[in-house]
Protein backbone atom coordinates (compact mmCIF):
# COMPACT_ATOMS: atom_id res chain seq x y z
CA UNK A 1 0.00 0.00 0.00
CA UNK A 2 1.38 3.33 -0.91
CA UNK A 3 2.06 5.73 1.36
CA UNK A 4 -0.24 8.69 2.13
CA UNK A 5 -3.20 6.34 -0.13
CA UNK A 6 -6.34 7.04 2.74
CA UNK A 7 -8.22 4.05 3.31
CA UNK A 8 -12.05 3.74 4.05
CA UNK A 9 -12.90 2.11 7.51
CA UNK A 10 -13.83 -1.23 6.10
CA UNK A 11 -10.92 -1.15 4.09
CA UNK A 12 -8.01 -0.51 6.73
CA UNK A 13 -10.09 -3.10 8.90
CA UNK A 14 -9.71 -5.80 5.73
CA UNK A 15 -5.79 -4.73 5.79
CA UNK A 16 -5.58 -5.58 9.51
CA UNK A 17 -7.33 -9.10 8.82
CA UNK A 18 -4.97 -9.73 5.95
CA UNK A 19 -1.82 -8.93 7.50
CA UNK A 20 -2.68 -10.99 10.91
CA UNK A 21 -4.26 -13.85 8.39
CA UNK A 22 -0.43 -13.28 6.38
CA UNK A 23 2.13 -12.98 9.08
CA UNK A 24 0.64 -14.01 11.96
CA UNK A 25 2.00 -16.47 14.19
CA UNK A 26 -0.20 -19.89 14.45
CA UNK A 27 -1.76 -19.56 17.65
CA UNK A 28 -3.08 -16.21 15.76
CA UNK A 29 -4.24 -17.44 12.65
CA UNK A 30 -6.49 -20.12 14.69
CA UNK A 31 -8.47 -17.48 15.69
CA UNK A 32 -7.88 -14.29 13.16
CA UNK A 33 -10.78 -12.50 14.10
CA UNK A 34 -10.15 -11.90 17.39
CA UNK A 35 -6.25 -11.21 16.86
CA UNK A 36 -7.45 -8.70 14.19
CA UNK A 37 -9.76 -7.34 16.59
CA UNK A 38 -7.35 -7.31 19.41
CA UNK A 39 -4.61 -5.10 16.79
CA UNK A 40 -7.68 -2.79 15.36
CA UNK A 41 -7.93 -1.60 18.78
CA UNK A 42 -4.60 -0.76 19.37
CA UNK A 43 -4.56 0.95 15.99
CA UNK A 44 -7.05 3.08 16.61
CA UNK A 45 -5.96 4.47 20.50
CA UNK A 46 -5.33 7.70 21.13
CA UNK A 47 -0.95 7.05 21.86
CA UNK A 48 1.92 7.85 20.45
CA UNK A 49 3.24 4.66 18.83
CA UNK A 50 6.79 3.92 17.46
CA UNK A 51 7.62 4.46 13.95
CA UNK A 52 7.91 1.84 11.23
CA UNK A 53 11.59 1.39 10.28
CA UNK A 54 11.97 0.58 6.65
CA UNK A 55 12.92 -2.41 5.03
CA UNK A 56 16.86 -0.92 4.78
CA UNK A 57 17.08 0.22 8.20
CA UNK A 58 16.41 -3.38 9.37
CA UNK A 59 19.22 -4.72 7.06
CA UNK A 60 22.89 -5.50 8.50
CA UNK A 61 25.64 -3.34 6.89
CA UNK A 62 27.66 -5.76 4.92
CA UNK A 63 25.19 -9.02 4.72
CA UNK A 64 24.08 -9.79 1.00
């Protein structure tokens, strides 16, 4: 998903259910709903929250 692309409720609520359905861990893929639920909720408080590193920043300097 681009950046800065706004998403309607239903679908940032779909992208939450997707990403928990695609990386989730198995305990939370038995029960997606809820885990979905569970990270809507957090999404959608009122706190600061840390910031998403990119995909580079996570690399090691000198691994291929």
């Amino acid at each position: 998903m681009p950046q800065g692309e706004k998403l309607s409720d239903r679908e940032f609520k779909l992208e939450i259910l997707k990403s928990t359905l695609e990386f989730g861990t198995p305990a939370m893929v038995r029960d997606p709903l809820a885990t979905a639920d569970v990270f809507l909720e957090w999404c959608e408080k009122q706190t600061d929250k840390p910031m998403a590193r990119g995909k580079s920043s996570t690399a090691k300097s000198g691994q291929a």
